[in-house]
C-alpha atoms as a PDB file:
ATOM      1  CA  UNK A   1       0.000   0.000   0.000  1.00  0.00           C
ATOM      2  CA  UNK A   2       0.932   3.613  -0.274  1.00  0.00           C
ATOM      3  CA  UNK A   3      -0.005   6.925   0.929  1.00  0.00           C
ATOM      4  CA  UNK A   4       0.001  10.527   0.160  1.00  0.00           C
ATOM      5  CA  UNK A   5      -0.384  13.472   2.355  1.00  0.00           C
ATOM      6  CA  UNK A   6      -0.358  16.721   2.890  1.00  0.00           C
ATOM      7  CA  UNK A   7       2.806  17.199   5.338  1.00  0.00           C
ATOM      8  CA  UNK A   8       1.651  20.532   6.603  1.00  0.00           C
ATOM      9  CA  UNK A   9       1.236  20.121  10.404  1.00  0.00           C
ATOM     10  CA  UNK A  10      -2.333  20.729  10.221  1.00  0.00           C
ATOM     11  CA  UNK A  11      -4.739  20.680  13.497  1.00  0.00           C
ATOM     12  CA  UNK A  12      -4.136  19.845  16.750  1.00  0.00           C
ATOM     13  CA  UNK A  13      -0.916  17.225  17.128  1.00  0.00           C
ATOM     14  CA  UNK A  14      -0.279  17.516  13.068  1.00  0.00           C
ATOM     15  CA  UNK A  15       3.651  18.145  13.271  1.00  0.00           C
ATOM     16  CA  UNK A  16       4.853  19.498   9.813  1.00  0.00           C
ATOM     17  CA  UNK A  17       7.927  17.589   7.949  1.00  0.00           C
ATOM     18  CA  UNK A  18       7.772  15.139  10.289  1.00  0.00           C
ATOM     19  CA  UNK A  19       7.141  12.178   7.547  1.00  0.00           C
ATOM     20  CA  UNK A  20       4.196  11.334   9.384  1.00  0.00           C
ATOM     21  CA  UNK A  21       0.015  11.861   8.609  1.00  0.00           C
ATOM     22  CA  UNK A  22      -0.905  13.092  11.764  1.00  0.00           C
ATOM     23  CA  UNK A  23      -3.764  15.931  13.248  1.00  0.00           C
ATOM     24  CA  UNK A  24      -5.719  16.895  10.905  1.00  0.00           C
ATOM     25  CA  UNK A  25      -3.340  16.590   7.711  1.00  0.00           C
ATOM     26  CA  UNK A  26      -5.319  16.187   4.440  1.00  0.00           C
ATOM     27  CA  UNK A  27      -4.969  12.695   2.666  1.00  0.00           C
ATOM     28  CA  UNK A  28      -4.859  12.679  -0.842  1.00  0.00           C
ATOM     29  CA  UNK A  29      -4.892   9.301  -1.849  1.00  0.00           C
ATOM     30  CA  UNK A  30      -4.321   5.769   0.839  1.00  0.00           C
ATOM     31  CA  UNK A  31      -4.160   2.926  -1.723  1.00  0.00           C
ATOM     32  CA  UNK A  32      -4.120  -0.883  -1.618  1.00  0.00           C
ATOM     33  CA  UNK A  33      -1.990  -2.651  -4.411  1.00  0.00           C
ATOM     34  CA  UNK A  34      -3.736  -5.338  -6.635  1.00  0.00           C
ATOM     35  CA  UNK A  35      -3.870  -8.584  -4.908  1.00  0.00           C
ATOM     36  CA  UNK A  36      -0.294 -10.310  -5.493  1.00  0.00           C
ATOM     37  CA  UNK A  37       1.462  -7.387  -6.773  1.00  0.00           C
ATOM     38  CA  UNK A  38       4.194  -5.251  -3.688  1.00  0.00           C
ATOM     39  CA  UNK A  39       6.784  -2.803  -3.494  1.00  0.00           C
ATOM     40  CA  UNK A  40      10.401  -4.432  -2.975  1.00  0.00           C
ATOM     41  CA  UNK A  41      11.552  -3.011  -0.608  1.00  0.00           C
ATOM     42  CA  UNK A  42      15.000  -4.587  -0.497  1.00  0.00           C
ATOM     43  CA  UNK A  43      15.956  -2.707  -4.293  1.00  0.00           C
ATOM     44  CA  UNK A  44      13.883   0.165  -3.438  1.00  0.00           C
ATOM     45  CA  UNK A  45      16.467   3.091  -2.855  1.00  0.00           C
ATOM     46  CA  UNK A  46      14.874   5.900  -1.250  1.00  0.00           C
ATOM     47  CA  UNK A  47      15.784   6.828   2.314  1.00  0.00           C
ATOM     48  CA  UNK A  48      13.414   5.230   4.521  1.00  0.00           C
ATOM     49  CA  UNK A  49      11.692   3.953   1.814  1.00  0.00           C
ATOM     50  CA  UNK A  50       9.551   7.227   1.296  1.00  0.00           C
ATOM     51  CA  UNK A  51       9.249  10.442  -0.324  1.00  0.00           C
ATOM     52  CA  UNK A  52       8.297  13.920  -1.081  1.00  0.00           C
ATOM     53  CA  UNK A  53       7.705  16.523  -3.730  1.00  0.00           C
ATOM     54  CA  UNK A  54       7.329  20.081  -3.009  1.00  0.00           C
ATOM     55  CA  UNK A  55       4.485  22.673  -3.934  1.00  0.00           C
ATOM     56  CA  UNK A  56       6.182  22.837  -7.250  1.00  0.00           C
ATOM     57  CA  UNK A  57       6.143  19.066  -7.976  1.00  0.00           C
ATOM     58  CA  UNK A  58      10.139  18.377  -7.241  1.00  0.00           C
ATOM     59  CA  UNK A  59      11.029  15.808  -5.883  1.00  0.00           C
ATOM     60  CA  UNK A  60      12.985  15.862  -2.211  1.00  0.00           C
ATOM     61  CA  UNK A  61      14.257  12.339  -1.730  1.00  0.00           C
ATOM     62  CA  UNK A  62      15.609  10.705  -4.884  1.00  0.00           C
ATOM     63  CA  UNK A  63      15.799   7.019  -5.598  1.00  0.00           C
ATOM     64  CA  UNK A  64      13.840   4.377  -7.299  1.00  0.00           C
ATOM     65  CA  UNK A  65      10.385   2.351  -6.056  1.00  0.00           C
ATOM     66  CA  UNK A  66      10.628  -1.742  -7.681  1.00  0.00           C
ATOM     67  CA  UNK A  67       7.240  -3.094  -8.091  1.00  0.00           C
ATOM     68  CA  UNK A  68       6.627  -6.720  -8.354  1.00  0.00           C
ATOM     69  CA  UNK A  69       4.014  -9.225  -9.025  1.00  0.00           C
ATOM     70  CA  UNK A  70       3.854 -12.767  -7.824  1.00  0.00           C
ATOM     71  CA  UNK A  71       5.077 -14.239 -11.502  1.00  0.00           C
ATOM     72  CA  UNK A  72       8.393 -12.084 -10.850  1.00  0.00           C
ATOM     73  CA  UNK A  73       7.785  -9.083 -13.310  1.00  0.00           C
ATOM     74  CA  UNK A  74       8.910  -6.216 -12.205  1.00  0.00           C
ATOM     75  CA  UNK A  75       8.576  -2.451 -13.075  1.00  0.00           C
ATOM     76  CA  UNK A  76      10.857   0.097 -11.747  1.00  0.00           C
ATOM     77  CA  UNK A  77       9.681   3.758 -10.935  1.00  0.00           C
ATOM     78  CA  UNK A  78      12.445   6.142 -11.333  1.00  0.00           C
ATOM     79  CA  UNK A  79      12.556   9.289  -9.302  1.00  0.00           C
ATOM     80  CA  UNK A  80      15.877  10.142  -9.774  1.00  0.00           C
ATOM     81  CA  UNK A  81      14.718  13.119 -11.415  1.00  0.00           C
ATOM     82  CA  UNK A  82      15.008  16.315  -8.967  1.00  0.00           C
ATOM     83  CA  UNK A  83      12.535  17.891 -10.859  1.00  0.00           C
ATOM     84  CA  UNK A  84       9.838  14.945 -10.207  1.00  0.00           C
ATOM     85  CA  UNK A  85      10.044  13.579 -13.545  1.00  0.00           C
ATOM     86  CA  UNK A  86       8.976   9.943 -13.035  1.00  0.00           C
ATOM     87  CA  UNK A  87      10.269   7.148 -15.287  1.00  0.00           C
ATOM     88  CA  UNK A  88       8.363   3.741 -15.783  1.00  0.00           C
ATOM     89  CA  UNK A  89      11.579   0.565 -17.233  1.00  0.00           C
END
C-alpha cells in the first residue's frame, strides 16, 4: 500500500515535515496494491523507503520504487529526477 499526504502540520498534534500523517493533515490518496502485486523493498532506494515533492512538484528524496508481481515481473519507478520527472523501465 501507499499513501500521500499533505505534510503541513495541520490541526491539533499535526507536526509538519515530520514524515508522518498526523492531526488533521489532508490525505490525498491511501491505496491498496492489486492482490499479489508489492513494493520491494530490499531494491527500493529511497531513504526510509519514502518520499516527497514540493508545492512545485520536485522531488525531495531521490531514488527508485521496484514493483513486483507474484510471476516475478517487475517495473521500476524512477525518481531520480530532482525535478519529479517519473520514469516507468
Amino acid at each position: 500500500s501507499y499513501l500521500i499526504f499533505i505534510d503541513d502540520g495541520a490541526g491539533a498534534g499535526g507536526v509538519a515535515e515530520n514524515w508522518i500523517c498526523d492531526g488533521d493533515e489532508n490525505f490525498l490518496r491511501n491505496r491498496q496494491l492489486p492482490a499479489g502485486v508489492s513494493i520491494d523493498l530490499v531494491n527500493t532506494t529511497f531513504t526510509s523507503n519514502r518520499t516527497r515533492f514540493n508545492g512545485r512538484g520536485h522531488i525531495g528524496n531521490q531514488g527508485i520504487v521496484t514493483i513486483v508481481n507474484t510471476a516475478g515481473n517487475q517495473k521500476i519507478l524512477d525518481m531520480n529526477n530532482r525535478f519529479g520527472r517519473i520514469t516507468i523501465n
